[in-house]
Protein backbone atom coordinates (compact mmCIF):
# COMPACT_ATOMS: atom_id res chain seq x y z
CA UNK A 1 21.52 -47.87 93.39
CA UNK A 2 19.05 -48.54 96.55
CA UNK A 3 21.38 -51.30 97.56
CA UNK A 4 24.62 -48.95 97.91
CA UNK A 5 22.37 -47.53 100.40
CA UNK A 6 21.44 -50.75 102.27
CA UNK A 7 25.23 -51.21 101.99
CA UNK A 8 26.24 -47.97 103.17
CA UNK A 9 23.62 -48.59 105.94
CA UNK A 10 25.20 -51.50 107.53
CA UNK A 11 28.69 -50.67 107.10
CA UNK A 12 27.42 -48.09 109.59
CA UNK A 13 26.14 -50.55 112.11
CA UNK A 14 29.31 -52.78 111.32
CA UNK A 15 31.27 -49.80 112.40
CA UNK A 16 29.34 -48.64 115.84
CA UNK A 17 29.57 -52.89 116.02
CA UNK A 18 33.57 -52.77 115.82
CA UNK A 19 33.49 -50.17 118.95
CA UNK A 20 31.31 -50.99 121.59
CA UNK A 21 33.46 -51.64 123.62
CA UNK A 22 35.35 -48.42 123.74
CA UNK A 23 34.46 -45.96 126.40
CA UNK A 24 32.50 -42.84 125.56
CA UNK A 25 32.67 -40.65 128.60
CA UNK A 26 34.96 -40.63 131.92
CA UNK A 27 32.72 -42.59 133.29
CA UNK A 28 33.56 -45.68 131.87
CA UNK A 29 30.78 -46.06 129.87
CA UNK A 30 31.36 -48.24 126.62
CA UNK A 31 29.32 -47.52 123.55
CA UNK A 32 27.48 -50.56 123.85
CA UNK A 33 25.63 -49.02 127.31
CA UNK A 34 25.68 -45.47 125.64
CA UNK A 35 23.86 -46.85 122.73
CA UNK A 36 21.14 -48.88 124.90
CA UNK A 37 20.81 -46.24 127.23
CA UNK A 38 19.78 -43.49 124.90
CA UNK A 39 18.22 -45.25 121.85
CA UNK A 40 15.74 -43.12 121.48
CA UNK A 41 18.69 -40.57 120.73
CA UNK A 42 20.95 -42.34 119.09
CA UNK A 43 18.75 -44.19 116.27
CA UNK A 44 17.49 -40.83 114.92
CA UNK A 45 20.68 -39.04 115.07
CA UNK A 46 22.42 -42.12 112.87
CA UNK A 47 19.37 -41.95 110.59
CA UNK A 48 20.01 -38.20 110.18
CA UNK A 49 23.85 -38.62 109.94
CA UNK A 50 22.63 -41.69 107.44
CA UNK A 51 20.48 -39.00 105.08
CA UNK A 52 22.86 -36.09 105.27
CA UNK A 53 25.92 -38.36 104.60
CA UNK A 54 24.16 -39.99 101.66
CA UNK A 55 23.23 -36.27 100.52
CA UNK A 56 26.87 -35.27 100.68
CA UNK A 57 28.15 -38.19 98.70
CA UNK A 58 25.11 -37.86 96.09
CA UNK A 59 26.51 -34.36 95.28
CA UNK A 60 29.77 -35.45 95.23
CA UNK A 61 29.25 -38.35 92.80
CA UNK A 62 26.71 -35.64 90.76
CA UNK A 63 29.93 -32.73 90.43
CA UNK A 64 32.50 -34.79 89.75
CA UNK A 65 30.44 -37.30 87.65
CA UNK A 66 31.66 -40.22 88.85
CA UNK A 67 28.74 -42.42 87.93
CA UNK A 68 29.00 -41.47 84.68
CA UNK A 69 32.10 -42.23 84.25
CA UNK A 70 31.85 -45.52 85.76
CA UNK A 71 28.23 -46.51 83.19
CA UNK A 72 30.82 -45.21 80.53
CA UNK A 73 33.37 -47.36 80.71
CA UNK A 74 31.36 -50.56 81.64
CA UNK A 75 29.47 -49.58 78.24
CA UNK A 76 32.65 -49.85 75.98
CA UNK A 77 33.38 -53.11 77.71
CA UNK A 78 30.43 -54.76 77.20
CA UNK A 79 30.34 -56.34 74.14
CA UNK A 80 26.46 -56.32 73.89
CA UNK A 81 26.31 -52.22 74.91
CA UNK A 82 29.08 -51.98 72.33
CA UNK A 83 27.19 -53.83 69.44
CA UNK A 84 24.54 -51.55 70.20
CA UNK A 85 26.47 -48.44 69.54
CA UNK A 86 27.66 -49.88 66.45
CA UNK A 87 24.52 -50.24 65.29
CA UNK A 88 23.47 -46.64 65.75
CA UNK A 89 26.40 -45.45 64.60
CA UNK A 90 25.56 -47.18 61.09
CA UNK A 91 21.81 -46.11 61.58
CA UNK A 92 23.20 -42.12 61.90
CA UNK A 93 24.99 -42.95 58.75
CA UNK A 94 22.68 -44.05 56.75
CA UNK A 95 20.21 -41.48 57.88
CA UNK A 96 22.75 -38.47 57.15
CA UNK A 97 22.68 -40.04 53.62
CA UNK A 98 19.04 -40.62 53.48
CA UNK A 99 18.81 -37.12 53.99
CA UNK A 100 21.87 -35.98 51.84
CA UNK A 101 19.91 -37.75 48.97
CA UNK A 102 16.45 -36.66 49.62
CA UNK A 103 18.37 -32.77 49.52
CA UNK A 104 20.16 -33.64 46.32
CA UNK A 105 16.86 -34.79 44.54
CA UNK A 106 14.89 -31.88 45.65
């Protein structure tokens, strides 16, 4: 999961990247010179736009449960993950009549 972040991360600098050469202000100052200009600006502000973007897509994923959708269905196509919930399914089984017989003796 900490590499989606990485990922999101440097999609982000791929992005400001893609457009430094656009200008910012009237000036005809490109991102590029924006960016080096006012670092000390600039790096905090993506860092906060980095944590508060991450935030928003963290609740996102948590209230429409996206990522547990996604486990589910690589689960049932995994044929290991699926041989392991045939296995407990038997193991419920036999425990339901483990304890149907141990009520039937008593």
């Amino acid at each position: 999961m900490y590499i989606g972040y990485i990922q999101f991360f440097m999609i982000g600098i791929i992005f400001l990247e893609r457009f430094y050469d656009i200008p910012v202000s009237d000036g005809g100052m490109t991102l590029e010179e924006f960016v080096n200009e006012y670092v000390w600006v600039v790096l905090p502000a993506f860092f906060v736009f980095f944590i508060l973007s991450s935030l928003v897509i963290g609740f996102l994923d948590t209230r429409f449960g996206l990522r547990e959708e996604e486990m589910r269905n690589a689960s049932t196509s995994n044929p290991v993950l699926r041989e392991i919930q045939a296995d407990l399914k038997e193991m419920k089984l036999e425990l339901a009549e483990i304890k149907e017989s141990i009520k039937s003796n008593s």
